[in-house]
PDB file of N, CA and C in Angstrom:
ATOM      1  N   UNK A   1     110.900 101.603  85.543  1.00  0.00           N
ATOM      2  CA  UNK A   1     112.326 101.357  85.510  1.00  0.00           C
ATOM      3  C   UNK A   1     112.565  99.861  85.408  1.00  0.00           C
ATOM      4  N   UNK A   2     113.696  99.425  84.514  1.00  0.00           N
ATOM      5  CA  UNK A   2     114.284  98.053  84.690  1.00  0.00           C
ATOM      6  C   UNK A   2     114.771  97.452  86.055  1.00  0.00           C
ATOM      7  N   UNK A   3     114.856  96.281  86.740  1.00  0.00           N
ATOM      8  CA  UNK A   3     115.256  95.811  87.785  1.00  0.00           C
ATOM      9  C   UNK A   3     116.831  96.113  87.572  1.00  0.00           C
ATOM     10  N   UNK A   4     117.183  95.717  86.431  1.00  0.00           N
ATOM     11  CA  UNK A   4     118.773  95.705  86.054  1.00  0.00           C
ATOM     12  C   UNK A   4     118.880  97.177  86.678  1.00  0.00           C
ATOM     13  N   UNK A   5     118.470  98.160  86.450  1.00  0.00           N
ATOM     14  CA  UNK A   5     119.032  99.421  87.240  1.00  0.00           C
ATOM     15  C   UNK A   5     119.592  99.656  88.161  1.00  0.00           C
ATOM     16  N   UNK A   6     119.312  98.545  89.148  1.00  0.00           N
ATOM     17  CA  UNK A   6     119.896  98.489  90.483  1.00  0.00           C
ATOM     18  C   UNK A   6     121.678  98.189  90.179  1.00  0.00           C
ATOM     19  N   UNK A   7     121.842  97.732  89.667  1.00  0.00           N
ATOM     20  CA  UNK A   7     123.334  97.669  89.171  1.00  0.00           C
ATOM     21  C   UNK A   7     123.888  98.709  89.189  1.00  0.00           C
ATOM     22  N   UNK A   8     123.536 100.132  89.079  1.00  0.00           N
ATOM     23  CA  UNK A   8     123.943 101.087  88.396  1.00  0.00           C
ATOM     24  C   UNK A   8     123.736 102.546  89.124  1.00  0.00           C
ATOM     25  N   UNK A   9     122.855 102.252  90.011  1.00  0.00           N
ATOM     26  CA  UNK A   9     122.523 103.329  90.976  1.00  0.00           C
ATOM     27  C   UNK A   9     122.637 102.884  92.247  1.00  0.00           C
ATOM     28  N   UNK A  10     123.059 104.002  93.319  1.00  0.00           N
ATOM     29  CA  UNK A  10     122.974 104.041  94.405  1.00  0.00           C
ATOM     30  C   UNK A  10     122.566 104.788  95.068  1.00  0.00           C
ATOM     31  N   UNK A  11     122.241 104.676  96.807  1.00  0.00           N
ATOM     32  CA  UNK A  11     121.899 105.871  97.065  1.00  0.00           C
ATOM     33  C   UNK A  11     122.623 107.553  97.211  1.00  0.00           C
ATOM     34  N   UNK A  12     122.181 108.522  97.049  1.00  0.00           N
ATOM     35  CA  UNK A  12     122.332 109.510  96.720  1.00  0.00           C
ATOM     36  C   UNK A  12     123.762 110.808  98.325  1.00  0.00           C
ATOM     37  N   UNK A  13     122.936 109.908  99.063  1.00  0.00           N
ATOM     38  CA  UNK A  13     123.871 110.264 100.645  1.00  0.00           C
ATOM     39  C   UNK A  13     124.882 110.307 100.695  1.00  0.00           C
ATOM     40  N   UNK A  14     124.870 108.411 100.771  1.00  0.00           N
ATOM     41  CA  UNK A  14     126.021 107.859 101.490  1.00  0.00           C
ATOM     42  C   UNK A  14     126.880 106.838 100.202  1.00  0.00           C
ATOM     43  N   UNK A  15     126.406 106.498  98.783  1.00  0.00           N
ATOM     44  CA  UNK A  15     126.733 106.017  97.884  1.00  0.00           C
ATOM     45  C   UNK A  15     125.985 104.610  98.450  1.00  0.00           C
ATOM     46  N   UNK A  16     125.988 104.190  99.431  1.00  0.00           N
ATOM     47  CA  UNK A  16     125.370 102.792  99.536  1.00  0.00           C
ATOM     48  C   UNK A  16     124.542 102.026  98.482  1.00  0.00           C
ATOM     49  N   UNK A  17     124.472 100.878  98.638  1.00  0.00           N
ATOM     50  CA  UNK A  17     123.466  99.990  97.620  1.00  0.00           C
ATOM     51  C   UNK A  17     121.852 100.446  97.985  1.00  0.00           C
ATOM     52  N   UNK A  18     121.116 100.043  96.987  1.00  0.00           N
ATOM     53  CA  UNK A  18     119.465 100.110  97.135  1.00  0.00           C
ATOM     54  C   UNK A  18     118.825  98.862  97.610  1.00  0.00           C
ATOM     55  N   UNK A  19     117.490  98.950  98.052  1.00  0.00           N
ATOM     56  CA  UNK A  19     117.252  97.915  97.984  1.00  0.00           C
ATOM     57  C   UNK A  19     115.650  98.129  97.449  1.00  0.00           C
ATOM     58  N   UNK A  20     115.058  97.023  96.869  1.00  0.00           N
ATOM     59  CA  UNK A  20     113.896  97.598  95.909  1.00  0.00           C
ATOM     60  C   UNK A  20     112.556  96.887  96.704  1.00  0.00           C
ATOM     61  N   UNK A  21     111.548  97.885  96.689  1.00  0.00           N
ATOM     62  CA  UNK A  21     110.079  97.018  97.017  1.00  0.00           C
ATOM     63  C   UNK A  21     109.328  97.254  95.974  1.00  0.00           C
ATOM     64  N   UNK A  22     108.867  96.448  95.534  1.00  0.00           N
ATOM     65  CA  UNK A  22     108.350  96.435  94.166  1.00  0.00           C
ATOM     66  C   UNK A  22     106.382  96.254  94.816  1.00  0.00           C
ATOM     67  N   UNK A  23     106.001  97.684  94.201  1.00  0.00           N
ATOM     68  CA  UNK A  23     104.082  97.708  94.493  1.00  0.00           C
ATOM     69  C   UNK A  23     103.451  97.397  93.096  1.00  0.00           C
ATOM     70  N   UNK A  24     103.775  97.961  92.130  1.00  0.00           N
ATOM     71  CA  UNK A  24     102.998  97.735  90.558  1.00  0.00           C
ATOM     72  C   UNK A  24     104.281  97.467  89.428  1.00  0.00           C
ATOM     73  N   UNK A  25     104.033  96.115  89.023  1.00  0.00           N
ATOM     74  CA  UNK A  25     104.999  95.802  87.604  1.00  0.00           C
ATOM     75  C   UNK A  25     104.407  95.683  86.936  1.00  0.00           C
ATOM     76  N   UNK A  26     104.749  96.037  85.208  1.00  0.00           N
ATOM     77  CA  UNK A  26     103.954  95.277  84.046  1.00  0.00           C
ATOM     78  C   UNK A  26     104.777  95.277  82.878  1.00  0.00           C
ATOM     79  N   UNK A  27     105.030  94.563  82.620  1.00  0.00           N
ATOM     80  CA  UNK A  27     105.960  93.686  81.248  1.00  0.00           C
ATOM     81  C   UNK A  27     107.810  93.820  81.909  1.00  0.00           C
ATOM     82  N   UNK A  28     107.693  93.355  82.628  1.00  0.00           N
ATOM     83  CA  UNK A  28     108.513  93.539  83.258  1.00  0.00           C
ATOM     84  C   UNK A  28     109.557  95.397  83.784  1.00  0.00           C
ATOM     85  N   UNK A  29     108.619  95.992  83.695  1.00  0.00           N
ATOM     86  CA  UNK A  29     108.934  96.993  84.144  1.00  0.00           C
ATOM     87  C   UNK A  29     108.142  97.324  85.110  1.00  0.00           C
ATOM     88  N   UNK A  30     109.487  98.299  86.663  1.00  0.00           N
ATOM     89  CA  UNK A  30     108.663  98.176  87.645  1.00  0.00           C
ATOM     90  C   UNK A  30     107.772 100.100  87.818  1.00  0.00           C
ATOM     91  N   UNK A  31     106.607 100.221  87.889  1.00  0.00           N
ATOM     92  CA  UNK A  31     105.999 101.132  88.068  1.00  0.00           C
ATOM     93  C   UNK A  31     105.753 102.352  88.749  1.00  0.00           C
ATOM     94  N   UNK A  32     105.955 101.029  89.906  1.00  0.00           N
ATOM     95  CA  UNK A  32     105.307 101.397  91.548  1.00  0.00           C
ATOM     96  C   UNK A  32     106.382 101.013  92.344  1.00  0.00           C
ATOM     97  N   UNK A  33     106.755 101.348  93.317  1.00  0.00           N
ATOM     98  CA  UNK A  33     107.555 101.083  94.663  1.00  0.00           C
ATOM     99  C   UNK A  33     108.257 101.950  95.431  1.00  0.00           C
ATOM    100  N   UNK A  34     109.476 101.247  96.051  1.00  0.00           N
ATOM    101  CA  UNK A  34     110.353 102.480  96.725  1.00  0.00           C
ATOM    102  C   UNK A  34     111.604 101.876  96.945  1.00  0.00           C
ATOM    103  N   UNK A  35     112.723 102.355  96.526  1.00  0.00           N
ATOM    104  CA  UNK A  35     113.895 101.816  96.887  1.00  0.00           C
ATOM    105  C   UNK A  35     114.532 102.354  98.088  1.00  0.00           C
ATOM    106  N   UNK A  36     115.311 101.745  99.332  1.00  0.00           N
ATOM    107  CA  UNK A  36     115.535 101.842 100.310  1.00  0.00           C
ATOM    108  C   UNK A  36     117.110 101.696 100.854  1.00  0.00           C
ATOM    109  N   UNK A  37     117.749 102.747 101.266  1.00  0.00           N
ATOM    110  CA  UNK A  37     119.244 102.578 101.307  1.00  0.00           C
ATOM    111  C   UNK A  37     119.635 101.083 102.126  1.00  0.00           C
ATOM    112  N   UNK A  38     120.469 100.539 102.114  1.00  0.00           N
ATOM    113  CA  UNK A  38     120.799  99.265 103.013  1.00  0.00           C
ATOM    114  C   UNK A  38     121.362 100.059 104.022  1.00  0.00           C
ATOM    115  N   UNK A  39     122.062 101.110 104.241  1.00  0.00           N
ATOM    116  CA  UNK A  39     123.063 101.628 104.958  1.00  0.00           C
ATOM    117  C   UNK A  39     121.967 102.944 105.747  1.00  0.00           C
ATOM    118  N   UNK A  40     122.041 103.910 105.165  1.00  0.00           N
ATOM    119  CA  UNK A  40     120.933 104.989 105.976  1.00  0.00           C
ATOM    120  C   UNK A  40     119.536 104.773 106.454  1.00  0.00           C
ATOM    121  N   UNK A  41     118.926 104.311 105.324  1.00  0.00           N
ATOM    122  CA  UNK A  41     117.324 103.795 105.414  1.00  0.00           C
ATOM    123  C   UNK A  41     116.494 104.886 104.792  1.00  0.00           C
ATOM    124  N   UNK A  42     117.131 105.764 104.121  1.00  0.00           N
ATOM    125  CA  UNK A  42     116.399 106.590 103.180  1.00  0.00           C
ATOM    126  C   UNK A  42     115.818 106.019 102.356  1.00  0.00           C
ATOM    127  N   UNK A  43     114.003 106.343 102.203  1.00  0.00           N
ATOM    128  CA  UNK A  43     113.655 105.676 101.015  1.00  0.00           C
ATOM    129  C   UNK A  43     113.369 106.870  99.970  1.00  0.00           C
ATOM    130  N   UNK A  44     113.257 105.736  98.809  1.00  0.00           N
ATOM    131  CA  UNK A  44     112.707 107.244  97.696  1.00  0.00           C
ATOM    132  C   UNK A  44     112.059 106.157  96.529  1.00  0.00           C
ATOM    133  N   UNK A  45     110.870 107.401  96.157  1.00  0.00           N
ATOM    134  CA  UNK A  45     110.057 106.210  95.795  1.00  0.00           C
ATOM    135  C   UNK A  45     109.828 106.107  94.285  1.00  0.00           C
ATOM    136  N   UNK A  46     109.460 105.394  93.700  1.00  0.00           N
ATOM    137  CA  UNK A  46     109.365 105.141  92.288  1.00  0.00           C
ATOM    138  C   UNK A  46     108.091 105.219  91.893  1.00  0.00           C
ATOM    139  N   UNK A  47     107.683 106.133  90.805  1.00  0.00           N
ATOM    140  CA  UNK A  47     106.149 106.517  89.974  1.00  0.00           C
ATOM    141  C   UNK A  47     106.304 106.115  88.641  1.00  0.00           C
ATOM    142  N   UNK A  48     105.531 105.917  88.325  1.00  0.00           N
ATOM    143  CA  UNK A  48     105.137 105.817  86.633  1.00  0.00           C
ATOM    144  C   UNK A  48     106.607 105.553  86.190  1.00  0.00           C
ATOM    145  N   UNK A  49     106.876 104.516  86.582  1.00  0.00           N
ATOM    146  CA  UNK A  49     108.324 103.988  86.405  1.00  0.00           C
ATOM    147  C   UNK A  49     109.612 104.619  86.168  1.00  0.00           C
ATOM    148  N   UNK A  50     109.499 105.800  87.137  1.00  0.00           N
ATOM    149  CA  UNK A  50     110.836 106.910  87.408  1.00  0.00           C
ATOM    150  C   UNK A  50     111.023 106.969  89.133  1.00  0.00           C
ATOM    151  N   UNK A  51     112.473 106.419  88.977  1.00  0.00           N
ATOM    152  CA  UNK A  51     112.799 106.122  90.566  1.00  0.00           C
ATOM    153  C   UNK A  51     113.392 108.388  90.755  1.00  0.00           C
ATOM    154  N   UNK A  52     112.601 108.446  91.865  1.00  0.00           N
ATOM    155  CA  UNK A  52     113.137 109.990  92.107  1.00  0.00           C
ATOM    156  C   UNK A  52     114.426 109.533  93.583  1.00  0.00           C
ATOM    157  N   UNK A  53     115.698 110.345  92.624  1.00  0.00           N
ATOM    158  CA  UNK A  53     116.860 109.862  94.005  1.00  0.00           C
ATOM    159  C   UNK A  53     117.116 110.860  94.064  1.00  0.00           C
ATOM    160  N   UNK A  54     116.532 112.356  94.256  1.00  0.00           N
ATOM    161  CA  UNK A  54     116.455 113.156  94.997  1.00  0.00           C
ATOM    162  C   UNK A  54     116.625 113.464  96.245  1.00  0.00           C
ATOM    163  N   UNK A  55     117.682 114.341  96.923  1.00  0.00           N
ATOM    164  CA  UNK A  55     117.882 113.909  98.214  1.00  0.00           C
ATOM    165  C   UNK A  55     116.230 114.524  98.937  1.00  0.00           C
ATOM    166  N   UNK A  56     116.050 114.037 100.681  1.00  0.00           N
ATOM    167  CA  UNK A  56     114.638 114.197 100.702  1.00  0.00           C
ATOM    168  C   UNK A  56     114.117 115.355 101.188  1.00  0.00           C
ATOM    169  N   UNK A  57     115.460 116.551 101.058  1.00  0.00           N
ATOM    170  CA  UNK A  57     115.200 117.968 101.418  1.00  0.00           C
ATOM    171  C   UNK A  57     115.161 118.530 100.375  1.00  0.00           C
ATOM    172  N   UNK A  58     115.180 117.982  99.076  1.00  0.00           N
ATOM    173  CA  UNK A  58     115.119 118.785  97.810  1.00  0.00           C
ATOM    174  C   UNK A  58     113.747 118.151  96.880  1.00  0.00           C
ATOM    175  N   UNK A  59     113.257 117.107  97.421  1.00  0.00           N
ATOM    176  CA  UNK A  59     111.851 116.504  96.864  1.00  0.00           C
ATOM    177  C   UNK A  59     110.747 117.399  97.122  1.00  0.00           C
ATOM    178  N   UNK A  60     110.111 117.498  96.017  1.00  0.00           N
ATOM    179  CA  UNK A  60     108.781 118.730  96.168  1.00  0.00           C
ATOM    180  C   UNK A  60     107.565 117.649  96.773  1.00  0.00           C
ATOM    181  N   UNK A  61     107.199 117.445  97.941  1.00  0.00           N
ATOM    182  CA  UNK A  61     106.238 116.620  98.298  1.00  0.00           C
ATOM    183  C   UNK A  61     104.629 116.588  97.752  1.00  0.00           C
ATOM    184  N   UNK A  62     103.905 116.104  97.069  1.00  0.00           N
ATOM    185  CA  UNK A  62     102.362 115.916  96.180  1.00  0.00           C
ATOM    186  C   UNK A  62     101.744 116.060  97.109  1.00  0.00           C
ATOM    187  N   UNK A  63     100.761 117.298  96.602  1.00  0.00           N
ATOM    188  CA  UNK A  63      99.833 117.698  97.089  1.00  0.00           C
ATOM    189  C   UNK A  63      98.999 116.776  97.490  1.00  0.00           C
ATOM    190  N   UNK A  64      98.330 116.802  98.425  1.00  0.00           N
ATOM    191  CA  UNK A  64      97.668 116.086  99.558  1.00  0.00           C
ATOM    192  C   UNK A  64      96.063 116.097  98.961  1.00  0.00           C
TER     193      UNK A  64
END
């Protein structure tokens, strides 16, 4: 996902802002991380550069 995204999404709850931790970037796109409500503290995390804002009772959790 682009950083600019954050402009444009929020969290899924409470509408609040995100806030981003960035684990793997490359060409300026971010990979890896987890964005984190400012307001609830829900995180949700970002793969292969798709942020899932799924609320976290409807996320199918990866097999272990």
């Amino acid at each position: 996902m682009k950083e600019s995204l954050l402009d444009i999404i929020c969290c899924p709850l409470d509408k609040h802002d995100l806030d981003l931790a960035v684990e793997d970037r490359e060409d300026g796109e971010i990979l890896a991380g987890t964005l984190t409500c400012t307001d609830c503290g829900e995180t949700y995390p970002i793969e292969d550069g798709i942020p899932n804002l799924l609320p976290p009772d409807m996320r199918e959790d990866a097999p272990a």
